[in-house]
PDB file of N, CA and C in Angstrom:
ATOM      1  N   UNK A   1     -22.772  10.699 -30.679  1.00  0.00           N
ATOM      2  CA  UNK A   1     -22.269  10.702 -32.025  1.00  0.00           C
ATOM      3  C   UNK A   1     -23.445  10.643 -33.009  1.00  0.00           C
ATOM      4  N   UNK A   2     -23.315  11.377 -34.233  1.00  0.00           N
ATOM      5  CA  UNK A   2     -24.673  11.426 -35.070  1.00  0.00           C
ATOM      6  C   UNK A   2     -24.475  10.360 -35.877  1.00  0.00           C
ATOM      7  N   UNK A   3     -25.306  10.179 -36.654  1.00  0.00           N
ATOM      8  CA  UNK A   3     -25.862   9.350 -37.547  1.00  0.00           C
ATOM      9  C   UNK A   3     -24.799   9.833 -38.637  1.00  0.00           C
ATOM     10  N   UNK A   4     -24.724   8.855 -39.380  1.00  0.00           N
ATOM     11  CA  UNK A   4     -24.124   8.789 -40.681  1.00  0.00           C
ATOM     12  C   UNK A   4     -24.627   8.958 -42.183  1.00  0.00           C
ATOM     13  N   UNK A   5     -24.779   9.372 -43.026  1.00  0.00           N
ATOM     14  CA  UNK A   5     -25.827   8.938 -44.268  1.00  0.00           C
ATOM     15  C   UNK A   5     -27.320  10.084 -44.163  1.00  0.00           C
ATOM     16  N   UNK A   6     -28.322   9.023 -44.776  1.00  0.00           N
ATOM     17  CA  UNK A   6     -28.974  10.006 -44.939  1.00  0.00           C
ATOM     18  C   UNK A   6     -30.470  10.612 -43.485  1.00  0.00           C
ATOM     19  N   UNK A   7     -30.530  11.843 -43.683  1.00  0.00           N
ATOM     20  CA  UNK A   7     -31.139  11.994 -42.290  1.00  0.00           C
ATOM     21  C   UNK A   7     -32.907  11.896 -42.162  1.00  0.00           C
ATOM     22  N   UNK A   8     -33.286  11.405 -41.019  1.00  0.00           N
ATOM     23  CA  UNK A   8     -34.020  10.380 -40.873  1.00  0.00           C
ATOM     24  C   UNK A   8     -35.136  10.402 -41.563  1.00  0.00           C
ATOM     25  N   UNK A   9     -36.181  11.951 -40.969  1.00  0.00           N
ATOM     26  CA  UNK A   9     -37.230  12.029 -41.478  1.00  0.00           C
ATOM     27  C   UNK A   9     -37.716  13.191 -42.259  1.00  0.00           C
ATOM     28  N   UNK A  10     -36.468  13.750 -42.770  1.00  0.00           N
ATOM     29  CA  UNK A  10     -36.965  15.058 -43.679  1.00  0.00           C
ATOM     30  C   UNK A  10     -38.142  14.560 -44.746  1.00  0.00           C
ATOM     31  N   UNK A  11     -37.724  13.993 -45.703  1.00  0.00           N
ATOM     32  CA  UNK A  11     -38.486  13.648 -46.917  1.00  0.00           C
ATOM     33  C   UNK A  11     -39.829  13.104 -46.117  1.00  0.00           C
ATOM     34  N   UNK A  12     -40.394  12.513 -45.210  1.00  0.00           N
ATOM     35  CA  UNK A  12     -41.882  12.430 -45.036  1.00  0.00           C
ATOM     36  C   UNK A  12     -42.657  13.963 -44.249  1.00  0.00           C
ATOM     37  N   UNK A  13     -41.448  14.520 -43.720  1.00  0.00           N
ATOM     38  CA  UNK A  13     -42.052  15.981 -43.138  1.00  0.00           C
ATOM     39  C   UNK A  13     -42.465  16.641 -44.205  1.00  0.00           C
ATOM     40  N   UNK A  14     -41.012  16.684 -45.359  1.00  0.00           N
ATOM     41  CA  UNK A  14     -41.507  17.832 -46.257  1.00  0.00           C
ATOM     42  C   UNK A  14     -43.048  17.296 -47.052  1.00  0.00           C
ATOM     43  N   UNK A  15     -42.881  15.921 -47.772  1.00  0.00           N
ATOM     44  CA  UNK A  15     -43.951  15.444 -47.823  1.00  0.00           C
ATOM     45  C   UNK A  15     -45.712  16.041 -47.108  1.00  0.00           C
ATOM     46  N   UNK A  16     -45.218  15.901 -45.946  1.00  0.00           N
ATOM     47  CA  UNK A  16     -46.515  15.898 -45.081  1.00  0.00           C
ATOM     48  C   UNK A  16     -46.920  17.543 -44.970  1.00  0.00           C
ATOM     49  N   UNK A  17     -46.114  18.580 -45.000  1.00  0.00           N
ATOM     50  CA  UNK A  17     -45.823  19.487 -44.830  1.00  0.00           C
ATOM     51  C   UNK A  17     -46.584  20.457 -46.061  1.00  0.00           C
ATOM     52  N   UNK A  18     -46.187  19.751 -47.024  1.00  0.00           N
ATOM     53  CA  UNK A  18     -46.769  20.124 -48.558  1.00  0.00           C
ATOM     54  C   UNK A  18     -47.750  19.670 -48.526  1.00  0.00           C
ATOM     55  N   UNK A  19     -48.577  18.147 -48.086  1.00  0.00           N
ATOM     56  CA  UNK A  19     -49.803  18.135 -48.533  1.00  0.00           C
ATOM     57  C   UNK A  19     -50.395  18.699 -47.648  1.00  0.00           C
ATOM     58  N   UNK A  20     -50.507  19.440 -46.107  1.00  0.00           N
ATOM     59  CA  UNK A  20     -50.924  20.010 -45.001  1.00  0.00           C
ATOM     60  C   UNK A  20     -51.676  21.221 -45.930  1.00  0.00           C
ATOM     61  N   UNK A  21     -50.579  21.932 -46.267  1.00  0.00           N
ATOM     62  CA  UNK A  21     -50.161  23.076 -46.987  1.00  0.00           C
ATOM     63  C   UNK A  21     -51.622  23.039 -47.880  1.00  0.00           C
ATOM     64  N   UNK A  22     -51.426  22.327 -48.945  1.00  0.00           N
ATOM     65  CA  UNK A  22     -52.170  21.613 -50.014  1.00  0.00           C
ATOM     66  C   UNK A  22     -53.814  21.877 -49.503  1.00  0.00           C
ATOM     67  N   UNK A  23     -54.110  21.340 -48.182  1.00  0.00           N
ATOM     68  CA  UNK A  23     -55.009  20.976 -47.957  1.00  0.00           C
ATOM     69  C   UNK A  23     -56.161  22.532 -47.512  1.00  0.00           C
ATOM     70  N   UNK A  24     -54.743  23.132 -46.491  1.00  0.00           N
ATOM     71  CA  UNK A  24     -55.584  24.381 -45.872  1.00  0.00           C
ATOM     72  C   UNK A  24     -55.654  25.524 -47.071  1.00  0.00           C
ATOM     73  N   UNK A  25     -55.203  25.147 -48.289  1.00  0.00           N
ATOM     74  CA  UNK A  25     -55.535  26.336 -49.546  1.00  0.00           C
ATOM     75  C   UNK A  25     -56.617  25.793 -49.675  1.00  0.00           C
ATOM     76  N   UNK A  26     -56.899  25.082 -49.716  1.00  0.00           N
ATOM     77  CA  UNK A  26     -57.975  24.587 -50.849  1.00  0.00           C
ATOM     78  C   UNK A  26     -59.008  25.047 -49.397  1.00  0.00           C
ATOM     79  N   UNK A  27     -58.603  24.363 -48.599  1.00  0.00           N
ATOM     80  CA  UNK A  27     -60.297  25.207 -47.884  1.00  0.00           C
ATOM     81  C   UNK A  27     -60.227  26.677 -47.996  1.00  0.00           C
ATOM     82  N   UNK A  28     -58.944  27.585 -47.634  1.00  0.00           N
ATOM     83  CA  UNK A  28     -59.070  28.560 -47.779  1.00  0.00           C
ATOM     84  C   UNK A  28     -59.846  29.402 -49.051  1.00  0.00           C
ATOM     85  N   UNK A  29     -59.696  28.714 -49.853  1.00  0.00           N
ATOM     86  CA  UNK A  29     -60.108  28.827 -51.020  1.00  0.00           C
ATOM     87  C   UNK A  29     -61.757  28.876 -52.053  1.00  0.00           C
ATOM     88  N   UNK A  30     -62.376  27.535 -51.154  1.00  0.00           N
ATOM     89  CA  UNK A  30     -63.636  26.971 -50.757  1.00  0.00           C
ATOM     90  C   UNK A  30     -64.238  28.471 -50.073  1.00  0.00           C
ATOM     91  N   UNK A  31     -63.449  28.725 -48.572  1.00  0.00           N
ATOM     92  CA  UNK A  31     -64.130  29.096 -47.747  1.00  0.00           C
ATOM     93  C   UNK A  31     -64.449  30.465 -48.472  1.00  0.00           C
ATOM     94  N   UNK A  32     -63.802  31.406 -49.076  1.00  0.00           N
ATOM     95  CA  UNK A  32     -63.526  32.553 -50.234  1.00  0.00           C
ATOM     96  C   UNK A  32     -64.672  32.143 -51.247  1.00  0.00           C
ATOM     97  N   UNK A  33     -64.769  31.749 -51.732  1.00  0.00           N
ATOM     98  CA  UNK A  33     -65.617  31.371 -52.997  1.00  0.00           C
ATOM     99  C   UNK A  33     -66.835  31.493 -52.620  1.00  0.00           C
ATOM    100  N   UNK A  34     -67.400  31.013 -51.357  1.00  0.00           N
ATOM    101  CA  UNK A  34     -68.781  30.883 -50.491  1.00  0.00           C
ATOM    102  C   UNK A  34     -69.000  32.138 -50.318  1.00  0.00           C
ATOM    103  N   UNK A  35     -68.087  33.083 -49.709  1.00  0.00           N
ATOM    104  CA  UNK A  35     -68.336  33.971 -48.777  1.00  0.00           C
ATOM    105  C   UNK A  35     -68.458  34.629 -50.115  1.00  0.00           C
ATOM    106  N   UNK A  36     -67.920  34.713 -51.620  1.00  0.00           N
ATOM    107  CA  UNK A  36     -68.525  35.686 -52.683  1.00  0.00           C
ATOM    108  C   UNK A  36     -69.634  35.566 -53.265  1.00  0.00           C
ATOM    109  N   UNK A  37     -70.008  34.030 -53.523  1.00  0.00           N
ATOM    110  CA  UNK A  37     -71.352  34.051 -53.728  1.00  0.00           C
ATOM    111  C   UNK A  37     -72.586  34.479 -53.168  1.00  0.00           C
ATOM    112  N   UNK A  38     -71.916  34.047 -51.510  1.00  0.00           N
ATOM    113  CA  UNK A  38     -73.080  34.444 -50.373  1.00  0.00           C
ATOM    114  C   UNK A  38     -72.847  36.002 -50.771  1.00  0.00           C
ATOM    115  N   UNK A  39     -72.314  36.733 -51.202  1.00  0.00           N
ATOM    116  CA  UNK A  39     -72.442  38.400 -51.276  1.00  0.00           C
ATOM    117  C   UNK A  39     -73.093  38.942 -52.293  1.00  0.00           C
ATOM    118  N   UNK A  40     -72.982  38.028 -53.119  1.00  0.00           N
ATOM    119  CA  UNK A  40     -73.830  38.194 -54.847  1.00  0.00           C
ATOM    120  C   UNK A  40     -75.196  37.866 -54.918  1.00  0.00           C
ATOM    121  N   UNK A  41     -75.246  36.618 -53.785  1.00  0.00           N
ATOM    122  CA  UNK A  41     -76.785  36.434 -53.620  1.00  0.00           C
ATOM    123  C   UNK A  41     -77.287  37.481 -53.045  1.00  0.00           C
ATOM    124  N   UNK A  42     -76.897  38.248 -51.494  1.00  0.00           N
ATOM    125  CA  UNK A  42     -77.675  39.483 -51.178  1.00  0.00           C
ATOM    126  C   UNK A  42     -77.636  40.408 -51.896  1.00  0.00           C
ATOM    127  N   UNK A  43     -76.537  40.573 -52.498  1.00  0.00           N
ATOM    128  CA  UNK A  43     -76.784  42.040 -53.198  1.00  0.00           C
ATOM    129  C   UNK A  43     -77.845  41.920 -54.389  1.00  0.00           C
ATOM    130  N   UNK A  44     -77.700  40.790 -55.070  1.00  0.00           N
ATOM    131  CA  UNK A  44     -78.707  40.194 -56.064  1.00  0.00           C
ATOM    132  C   UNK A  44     -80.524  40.701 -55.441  1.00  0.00           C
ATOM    133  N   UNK A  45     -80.324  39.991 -54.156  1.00  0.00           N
ATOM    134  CA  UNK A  45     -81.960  39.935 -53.069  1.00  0.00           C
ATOM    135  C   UNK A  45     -82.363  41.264 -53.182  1.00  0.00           C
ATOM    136  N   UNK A  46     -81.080  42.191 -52.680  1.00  0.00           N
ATOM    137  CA  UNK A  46     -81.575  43.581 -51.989  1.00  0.00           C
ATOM    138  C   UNK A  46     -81.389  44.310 -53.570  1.00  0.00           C
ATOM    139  N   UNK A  47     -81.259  44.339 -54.456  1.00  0.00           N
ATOM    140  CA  UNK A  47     -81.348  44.991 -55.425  1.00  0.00           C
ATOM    141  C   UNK A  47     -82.779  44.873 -56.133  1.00  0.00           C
ATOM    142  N   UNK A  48     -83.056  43.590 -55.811  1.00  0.00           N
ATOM    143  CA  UNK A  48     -84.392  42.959 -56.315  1.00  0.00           C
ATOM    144  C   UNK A  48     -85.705  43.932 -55.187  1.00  0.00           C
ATOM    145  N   UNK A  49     -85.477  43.585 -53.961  1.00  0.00           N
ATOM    146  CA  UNK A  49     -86.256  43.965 -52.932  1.00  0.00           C
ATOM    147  C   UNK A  49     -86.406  45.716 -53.530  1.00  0.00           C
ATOM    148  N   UNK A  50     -85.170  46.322 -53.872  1.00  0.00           N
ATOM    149  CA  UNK A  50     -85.349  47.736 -53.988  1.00  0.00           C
ATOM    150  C   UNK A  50     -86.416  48.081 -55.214  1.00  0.00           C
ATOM    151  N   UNK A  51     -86.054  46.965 -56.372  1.00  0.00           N
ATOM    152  CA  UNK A  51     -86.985  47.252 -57.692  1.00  0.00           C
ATOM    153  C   UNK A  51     -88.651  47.504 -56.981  1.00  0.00           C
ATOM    154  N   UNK A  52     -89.025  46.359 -56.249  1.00  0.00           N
ATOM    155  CA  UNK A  52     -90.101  46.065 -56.010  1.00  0.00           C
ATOM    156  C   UNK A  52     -90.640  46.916 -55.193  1.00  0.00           C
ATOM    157  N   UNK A  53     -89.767  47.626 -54.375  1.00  0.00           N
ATOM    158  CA  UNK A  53     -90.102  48.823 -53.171  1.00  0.00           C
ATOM    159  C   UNK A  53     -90.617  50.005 -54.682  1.00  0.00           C
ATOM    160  N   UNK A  54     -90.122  50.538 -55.175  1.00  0.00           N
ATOM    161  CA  UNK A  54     -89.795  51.584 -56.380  1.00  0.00           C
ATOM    162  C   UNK A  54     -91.295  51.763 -57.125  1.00  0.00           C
ATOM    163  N   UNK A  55     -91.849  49.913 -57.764  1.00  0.00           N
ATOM    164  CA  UNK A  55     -93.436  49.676 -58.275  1.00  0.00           C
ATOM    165  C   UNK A  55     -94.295  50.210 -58.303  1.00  0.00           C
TER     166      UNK A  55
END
């Protein structure tokens, strides 16, 4: 026979669920941001390297 009222552990799943959530954007996010700078710095390098080849 089930339980009566309210059910047991939704509200700490959804809870936990959302800040999980919460957590892997933000690295996803982090991890994105790195990987554009790291692309701006080489292209920055090798644009530089080309001036200096050119001299």
């Amino acid at each position: 026979m089930s339980k009566k009222g309210k059910e047991k552990n939704t509200a700490n799943k959804a809870k936990h669920s959302k800040l999980l959530n919460r957590k892997k954007n933000k690295l996803k996010k982090e991890k994105d941001t790195r990987k554009e700078r790291l692309k701006a710095i080489i292209a920055q390098h090798r644009e530089k390297g080309n001036k200096e080849d050119t001299n």
